[in-house]
N, C-alpha and C. Protein backbone atom coordinates (compact mmCIF):
# COMPACT_ATOMS: atom_id res chain seq x y z
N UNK A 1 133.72 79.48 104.45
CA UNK A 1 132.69 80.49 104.64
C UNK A 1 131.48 79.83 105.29
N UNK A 2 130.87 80.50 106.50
CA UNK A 2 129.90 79.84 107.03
C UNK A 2 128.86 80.43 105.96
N UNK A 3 127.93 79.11 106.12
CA UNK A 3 126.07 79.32 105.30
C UNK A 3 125.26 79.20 106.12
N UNK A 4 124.18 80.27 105.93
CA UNK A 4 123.34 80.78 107.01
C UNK A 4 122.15 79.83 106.37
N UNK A 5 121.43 79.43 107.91
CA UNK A 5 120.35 78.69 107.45
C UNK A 5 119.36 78.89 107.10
N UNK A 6 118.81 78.31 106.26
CA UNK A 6 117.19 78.47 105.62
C UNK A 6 116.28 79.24 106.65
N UNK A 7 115.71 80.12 106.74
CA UNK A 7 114.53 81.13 107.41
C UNK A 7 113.60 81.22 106.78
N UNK A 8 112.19 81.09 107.29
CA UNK A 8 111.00 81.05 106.74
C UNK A 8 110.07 82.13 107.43
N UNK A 9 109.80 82.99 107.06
CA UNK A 9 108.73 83.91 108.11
C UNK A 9 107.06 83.88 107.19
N UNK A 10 106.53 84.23 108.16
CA UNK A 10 105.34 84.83 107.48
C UNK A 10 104.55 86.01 108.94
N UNK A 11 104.30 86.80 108.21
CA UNK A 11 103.39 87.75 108.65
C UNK A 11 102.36 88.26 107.85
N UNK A 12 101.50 88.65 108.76
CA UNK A 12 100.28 89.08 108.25
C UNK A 12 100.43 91.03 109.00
N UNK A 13 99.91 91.85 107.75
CA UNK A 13 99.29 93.16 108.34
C UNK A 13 98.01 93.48 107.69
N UNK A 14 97.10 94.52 108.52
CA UNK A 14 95.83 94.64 107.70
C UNK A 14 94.64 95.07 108.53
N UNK A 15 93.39 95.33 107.93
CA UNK A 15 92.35 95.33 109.32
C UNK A 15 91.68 94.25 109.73
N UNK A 16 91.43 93.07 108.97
CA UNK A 16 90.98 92.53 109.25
C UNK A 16 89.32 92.03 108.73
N UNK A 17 89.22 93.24 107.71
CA UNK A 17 87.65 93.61 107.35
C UNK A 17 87.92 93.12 105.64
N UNK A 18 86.33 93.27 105.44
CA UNK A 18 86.00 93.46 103.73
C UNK A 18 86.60 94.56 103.17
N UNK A 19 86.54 95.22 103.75
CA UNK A 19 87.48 96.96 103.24
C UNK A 19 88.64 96.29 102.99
N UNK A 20 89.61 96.18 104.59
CA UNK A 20 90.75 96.03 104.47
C UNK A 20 91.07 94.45 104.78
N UNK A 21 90.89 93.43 104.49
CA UNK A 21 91.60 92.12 104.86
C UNK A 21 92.95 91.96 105.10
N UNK A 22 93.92 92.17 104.47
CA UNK A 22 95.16 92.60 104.98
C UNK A 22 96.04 91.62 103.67
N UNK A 23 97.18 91.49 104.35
CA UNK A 23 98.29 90.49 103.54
C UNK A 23 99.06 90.35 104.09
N UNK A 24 98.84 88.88 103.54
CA UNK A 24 100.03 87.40 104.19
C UNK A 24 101.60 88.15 103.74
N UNK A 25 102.47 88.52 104.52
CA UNK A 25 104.30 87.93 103.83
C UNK A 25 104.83 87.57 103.90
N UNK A 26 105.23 86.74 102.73
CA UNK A 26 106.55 85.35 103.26
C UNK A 26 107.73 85.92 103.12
N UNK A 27 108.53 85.44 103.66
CA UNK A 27 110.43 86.10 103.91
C UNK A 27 110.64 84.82 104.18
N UNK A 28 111.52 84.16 102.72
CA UNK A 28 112.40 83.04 102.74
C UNK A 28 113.54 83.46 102.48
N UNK A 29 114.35 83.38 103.82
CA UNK A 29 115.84 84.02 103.28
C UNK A 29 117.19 82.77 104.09
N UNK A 30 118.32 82.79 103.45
CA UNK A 30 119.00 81.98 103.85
C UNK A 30 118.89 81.09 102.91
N UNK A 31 119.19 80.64 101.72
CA UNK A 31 118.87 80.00 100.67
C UNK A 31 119.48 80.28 99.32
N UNK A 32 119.77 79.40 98.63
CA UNK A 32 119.98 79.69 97.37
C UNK A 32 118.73 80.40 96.18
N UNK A 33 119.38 80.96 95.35
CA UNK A 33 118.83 81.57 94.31
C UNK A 33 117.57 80.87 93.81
N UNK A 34 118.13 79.85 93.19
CA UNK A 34 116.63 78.92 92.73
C UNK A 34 116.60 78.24 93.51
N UNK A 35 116.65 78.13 95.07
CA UNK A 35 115.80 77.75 95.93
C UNK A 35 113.74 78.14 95.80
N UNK A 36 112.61 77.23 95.81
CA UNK A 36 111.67 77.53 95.56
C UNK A 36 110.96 76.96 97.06
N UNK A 37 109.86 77.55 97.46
CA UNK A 37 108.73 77.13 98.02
C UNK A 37 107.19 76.99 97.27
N UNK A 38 105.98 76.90 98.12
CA UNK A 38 104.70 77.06 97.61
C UNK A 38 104.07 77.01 99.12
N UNK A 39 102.89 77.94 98.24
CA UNK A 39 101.83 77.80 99.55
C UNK A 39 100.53 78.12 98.31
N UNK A 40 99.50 77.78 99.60
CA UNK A 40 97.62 77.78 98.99
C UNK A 40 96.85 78.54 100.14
N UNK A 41 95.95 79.55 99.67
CA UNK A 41 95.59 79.75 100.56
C UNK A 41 93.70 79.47 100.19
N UNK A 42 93.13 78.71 101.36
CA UNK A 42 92.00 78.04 101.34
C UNK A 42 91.81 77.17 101.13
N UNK A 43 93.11 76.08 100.40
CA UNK A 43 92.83 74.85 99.99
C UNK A 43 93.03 74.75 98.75
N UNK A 44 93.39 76.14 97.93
CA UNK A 44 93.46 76.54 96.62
C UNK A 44 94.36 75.54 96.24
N UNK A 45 95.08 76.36 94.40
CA UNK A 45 96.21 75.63 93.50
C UNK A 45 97.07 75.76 94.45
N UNK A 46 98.44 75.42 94.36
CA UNK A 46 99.36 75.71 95.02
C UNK A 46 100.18 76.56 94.21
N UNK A 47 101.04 77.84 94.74
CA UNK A 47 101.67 78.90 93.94
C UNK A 47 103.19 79.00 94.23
N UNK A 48 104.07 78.99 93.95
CA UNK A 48 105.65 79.11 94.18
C UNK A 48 106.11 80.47 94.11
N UNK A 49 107.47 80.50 95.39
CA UNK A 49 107.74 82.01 95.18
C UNK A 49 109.04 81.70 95.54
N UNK A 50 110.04 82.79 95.38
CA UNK A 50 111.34 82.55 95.59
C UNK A 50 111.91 83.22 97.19
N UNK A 51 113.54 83.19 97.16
CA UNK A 51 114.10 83.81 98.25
C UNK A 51 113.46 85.16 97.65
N UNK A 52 113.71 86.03 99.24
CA UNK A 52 113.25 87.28 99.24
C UNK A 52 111.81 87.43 99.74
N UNK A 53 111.03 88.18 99.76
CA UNK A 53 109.41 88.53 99.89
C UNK A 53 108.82 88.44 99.09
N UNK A 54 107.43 87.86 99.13
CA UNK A 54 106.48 87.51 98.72
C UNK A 54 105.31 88.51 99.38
N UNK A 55 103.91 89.12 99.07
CA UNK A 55 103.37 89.21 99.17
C UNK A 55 101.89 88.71 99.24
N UNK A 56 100.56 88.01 99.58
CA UNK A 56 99.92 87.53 99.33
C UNK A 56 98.23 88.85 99.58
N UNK A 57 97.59 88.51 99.07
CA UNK A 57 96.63 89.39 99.67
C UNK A 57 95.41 88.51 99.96
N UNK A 58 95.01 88.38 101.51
CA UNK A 58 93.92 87.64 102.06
C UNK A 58 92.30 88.06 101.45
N UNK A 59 92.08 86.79 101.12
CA UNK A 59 90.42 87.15 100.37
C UNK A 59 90.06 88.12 101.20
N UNK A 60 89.02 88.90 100.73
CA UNK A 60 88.22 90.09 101.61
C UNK A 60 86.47 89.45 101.62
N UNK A 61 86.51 88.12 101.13
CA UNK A 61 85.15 87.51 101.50
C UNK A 61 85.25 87.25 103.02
N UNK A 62 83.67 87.42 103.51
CA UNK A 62 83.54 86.97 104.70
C UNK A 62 83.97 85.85 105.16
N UNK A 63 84.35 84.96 106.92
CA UNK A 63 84.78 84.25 107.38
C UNK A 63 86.44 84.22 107.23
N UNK A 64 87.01 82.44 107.98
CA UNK A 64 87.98 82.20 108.39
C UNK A 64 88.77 81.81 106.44
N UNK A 65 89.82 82.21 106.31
CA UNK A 65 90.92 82.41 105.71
C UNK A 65 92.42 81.75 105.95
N UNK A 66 92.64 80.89 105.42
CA UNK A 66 94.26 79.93 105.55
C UNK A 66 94.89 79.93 104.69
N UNK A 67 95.86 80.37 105.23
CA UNK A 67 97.58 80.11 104.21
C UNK A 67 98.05 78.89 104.25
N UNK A 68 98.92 78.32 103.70
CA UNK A 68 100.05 77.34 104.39
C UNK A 68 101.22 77.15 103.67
N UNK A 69 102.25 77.74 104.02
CA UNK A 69 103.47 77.66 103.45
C UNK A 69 104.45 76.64 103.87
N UNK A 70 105.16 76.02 102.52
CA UNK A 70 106.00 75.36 102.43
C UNK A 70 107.54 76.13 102.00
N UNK A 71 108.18 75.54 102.30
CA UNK A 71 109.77 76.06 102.08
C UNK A 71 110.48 74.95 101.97
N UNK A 72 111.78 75.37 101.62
CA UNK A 72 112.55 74.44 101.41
C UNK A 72 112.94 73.68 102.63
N UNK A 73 113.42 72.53 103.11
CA UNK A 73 114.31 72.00 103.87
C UNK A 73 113.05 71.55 105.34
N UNK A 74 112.24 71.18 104.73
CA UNK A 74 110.87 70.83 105.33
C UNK A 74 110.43 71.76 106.46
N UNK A 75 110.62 73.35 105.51
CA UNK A 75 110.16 74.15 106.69
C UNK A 75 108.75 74.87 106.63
N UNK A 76 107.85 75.11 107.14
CA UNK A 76 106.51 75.01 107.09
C UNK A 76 105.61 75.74 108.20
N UNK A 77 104.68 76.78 107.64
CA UNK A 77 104.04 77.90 108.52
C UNK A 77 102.60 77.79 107.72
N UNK A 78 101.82 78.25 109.23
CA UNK A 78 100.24 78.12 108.67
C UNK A 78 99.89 78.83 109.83
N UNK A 79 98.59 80.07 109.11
CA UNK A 79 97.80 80.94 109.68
C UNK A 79 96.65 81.27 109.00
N UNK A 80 95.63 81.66 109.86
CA UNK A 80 94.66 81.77 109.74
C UNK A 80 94.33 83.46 110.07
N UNK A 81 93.19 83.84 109.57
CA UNK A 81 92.23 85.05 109.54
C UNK A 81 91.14 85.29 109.30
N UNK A 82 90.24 85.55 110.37
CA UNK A 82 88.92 85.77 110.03
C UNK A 82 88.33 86.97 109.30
N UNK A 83 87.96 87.05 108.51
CA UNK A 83 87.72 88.74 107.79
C UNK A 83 86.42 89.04 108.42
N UNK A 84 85.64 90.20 108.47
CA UNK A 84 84.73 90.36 109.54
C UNK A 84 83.69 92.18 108.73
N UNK A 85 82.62 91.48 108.59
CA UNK A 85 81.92 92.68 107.77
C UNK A 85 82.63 94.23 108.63
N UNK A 86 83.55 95.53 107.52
CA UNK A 86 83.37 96.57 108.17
C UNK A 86 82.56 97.58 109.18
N UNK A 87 80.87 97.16 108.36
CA UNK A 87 80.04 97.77 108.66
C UNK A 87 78.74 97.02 108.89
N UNK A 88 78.17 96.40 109.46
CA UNK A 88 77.42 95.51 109.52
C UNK A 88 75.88 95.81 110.04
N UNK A 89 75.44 96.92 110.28
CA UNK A 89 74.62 97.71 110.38
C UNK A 89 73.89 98.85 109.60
N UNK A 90 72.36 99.12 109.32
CA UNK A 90 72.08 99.82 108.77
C UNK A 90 72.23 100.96 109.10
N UNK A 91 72.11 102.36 108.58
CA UNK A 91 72.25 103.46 109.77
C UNK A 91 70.93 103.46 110.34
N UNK A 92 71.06 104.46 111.13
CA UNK A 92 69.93 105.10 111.98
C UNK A 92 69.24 106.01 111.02
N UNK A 93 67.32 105.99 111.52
CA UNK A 93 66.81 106.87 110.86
C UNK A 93 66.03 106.81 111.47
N UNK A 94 65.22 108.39 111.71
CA UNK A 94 64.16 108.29 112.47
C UNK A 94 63.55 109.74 111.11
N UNK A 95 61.93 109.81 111.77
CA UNK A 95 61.23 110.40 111.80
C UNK A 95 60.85 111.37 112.24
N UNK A 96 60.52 112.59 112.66
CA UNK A 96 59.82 113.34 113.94
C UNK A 96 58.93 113.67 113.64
N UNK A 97 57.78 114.10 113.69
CA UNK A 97 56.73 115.43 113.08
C UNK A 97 56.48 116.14 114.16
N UNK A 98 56.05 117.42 113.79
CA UNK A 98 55.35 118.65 114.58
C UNK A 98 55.19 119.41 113.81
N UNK A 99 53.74 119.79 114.29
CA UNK A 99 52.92 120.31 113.91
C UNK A 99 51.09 120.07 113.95
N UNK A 100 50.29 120.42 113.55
CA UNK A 100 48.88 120.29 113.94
C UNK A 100 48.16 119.99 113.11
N UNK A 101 48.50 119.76 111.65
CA UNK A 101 47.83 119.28 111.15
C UNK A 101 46.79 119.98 109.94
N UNK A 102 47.03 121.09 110.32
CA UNK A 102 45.96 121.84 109.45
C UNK A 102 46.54 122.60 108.65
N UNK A 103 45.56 123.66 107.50
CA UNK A 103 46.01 124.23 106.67
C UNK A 103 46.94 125.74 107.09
N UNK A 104 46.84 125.96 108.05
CA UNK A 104 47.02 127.00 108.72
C UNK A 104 48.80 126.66 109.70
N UNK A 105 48.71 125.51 109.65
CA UNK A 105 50.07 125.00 110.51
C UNK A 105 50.21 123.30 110.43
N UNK A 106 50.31 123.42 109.12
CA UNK A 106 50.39 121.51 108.68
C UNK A 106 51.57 120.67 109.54
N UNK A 107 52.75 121.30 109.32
CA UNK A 107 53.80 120.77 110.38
C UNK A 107 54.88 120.48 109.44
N UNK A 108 55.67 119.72 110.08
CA UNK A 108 57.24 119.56 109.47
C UNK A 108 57.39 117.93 109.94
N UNK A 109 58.47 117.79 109.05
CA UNK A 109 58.77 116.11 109.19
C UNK A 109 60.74 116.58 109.76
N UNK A 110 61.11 115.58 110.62
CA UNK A 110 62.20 116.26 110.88
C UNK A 110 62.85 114.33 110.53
N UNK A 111 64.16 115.07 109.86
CA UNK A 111 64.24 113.36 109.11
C UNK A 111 66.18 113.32 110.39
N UNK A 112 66.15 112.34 110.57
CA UNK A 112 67.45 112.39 111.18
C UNK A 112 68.07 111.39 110.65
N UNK A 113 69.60 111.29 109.88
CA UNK A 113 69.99 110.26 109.30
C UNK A 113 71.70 110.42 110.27
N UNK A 114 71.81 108.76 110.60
CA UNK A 114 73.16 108.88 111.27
C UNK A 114 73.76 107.68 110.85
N UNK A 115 75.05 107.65 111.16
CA UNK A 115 75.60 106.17 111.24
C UNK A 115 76.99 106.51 111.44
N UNK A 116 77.43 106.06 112.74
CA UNK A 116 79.01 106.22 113.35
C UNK A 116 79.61 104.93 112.96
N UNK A 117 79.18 103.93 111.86
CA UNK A 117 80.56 103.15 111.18
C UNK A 117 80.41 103.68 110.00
N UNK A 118 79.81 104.07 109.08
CA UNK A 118 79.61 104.57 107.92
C UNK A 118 79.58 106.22 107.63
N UNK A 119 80.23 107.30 107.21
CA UNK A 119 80.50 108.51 107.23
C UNK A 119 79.62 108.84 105.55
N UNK A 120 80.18 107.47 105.08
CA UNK A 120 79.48 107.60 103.73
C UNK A 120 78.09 107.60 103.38
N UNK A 121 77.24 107.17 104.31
CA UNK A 121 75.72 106.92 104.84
C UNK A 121 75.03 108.29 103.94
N UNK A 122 74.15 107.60 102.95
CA UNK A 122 73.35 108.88 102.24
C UNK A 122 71.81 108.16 102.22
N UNK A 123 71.23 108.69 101.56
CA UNK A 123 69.11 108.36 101.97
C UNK A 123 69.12 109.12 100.45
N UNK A 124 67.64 108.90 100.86
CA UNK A 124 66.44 109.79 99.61
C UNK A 124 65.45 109.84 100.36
N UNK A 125 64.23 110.96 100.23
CA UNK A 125 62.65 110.88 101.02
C UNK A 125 62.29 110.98 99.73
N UNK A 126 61.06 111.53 99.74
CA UNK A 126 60.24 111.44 98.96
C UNK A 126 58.34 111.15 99.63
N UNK A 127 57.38 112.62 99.07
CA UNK A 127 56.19 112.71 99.96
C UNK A 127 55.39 112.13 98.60
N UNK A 128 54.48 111.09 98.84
CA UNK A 128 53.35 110.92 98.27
C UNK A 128 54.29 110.34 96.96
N UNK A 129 53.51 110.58 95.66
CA UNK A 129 54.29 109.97 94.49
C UNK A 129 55.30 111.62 93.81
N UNK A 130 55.88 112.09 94.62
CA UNK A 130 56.29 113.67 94.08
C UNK A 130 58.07 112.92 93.86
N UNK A 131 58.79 114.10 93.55
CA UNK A 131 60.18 113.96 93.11
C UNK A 131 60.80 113.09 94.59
N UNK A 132 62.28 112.49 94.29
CA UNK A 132 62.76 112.02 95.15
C UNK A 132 64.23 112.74 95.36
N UNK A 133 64.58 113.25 96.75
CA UNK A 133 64.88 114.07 96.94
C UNK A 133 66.84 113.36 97.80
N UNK A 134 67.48 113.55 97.48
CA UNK A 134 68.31 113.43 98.11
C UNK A 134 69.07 114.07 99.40
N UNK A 135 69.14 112.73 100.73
CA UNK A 135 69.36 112.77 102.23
C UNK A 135 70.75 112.89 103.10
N UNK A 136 71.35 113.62 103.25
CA UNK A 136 72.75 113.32 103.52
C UNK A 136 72.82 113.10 105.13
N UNK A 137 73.85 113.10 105.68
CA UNK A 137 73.81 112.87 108.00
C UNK A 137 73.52 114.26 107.80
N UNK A 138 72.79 113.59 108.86
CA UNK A 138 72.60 114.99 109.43
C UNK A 138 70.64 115.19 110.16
N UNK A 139 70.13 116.27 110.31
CA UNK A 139 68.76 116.67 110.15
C UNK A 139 68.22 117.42 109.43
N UNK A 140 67.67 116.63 108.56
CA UNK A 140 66.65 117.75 107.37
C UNK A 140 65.35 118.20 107.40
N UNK A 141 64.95 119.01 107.21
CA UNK A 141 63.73 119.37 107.72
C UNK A 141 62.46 119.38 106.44
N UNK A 142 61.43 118.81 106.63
CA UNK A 142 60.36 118.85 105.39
C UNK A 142 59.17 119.52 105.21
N UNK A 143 59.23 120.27 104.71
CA UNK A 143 57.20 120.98 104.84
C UNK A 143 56.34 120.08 104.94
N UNK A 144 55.44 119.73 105.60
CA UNK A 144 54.19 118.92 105.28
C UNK A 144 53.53 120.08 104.11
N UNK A 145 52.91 119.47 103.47
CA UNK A 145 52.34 120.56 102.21
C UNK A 145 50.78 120.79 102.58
N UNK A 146 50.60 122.72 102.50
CA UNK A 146 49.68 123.33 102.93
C UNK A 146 48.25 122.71 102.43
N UNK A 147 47.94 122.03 101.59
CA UNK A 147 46.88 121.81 100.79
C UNK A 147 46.17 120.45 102.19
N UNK A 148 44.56 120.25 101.77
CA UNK A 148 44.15 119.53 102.66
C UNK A 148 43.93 118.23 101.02
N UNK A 149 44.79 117.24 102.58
CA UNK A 149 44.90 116.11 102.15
C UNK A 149 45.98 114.87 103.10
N UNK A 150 45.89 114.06 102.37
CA UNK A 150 46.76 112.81 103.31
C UNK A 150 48.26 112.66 102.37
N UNK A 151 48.89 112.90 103.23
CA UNK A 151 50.43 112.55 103.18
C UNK A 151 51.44 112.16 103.74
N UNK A 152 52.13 111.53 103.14
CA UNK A 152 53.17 110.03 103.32
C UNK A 152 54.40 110.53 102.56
N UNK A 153 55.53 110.34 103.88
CA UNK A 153 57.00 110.46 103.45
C UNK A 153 57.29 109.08 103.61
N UNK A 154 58.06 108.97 102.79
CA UNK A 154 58.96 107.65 102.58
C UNK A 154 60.42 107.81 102.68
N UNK A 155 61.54 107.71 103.30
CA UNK A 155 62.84 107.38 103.82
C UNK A 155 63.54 106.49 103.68
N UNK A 156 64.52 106.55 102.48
CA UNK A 156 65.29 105.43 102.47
C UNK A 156 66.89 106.06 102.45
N UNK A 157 67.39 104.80 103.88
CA UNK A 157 69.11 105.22 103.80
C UNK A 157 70.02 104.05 103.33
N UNK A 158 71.02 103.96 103.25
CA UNK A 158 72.09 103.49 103.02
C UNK A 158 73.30 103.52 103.67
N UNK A 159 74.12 102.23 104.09
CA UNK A 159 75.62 102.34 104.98
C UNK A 159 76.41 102.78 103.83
N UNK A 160 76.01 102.64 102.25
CA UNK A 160 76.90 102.63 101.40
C UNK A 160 77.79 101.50 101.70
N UNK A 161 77.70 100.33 101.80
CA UNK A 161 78.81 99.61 102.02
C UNK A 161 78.71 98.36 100.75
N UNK A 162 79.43 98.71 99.84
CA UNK A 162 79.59 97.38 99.22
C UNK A 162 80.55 96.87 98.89
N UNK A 163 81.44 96.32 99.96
CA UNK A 163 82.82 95.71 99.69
C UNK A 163 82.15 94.87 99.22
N UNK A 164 81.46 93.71 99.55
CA UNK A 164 81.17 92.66 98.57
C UNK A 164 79.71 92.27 98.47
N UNK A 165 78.96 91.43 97.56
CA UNK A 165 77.26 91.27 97.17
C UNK A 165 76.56 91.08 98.51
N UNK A 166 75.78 91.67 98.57
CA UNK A 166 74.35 91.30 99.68
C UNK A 166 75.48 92.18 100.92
N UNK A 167 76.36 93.51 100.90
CA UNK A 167 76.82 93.96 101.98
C UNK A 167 76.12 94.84 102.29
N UNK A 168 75.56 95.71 101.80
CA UNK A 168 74.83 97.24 101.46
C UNK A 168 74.05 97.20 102.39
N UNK A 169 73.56 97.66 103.94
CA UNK A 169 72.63 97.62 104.59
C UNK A 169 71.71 98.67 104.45
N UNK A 170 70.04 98.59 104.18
CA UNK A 170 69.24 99.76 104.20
C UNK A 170 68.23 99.41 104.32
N UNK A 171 67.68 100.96 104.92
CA UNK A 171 66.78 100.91 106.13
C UNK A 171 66.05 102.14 105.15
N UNK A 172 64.38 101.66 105.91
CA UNK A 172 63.24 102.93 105.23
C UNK A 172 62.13 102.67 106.27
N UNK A 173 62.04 103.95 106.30
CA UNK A 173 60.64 104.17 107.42
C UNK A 173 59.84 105.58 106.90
N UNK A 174 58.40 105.17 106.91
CA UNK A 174 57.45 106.18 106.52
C UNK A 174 56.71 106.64 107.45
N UNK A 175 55.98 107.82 107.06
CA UNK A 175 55.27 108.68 108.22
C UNK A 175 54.27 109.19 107.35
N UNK A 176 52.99 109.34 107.80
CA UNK A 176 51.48 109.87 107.08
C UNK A 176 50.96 110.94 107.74
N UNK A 177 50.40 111.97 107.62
CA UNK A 177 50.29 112.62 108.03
C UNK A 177 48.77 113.49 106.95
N UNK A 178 47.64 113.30 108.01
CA UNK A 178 46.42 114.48 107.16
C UNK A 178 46.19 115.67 107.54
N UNK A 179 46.38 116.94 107.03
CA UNK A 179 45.82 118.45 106.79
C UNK A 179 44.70 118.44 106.44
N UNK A 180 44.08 119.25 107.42
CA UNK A 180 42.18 119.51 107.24
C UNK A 180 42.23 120.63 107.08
């Protein structure tokens, strides 16, 4: 009976990101039963797996990422992956006002919140020390308040992104505005 020789694969699928980093798979086939390998990935312990598939799942921390597999019969594969922030930007936010200023036609604050990597992107405003109000995409529109006096919106958004610590990008911009 012919014996088929030892085969070692590895592939990687995935995005590539903190979201999705992806995963390593080994396919050692052609081999006996308790045939064993090992691999580390980063420099780590070293871990053993048998014939058949293996799965690995690539850190989702930022930067470059290494496998290196060993197999039986001095056979041997090594790859690399850079993982790469999903979202790496705060969203967009702007401001607008119109209006004049007075008690008679104080004006409006026009709040614009966007962000085309983040869908999840939410805010809060909030005028002077009053309630804080929750911002979703889009354009929301604000009364300046009829009374004479000085007032200040405050704007804060969010990518919502926290695959991992210090990812979360956010952005705040204020606008003042006095009614006579």
């Amino acid at each position: 009976m012919f014996a088929a020789a030892a085969e070692l694969k590895l592939d990687w699928t995935g995005g590539g990101t903190d979201r999705n980093p992806g995963v390593w798979t080994i396919q050692l086939t052609g081999v006996e039963a308790e045939a064993r390998g090992s691999y580390t990935v980063d420099g780590g312990p070293p871990r053993t797996f048998g014939p058949g598939v293996a799965d690995v799942a690539v850190p989702a921390t930022l930067g470059v990422h290494r496998i290196e597999v060993t197999g039986p019969a001095g056979l041997s594969l090594v790859d690399t992956r850079t993982i790469v922030d999903d979202d790496p930007t705060p969203p967009d936010l702007t401001i607008e006002y119109a209006g004049k200023g007075t008690r008679l036609e104080p004006g409006v604050w026009m709040i614009t919140l966007f962000d085309p990597e983040s869908p999840q992107a939410t805010g809060t405003y909030r005028v002077n020390d009053g309630p804080i109000h929750p911002l979703a995409p889009g354009t929301t529109v604000v009364a300046v308040p009829y009374f004479p006096g000085t007032y200040t919106i405050t704007v804060t958004a969010t990518n919502n992104d926290r695959d991992s610590s210090n990812d979360e990008d956010v952005v705040t911009r204020t606008d003042t505005r006095e009614v006579k």
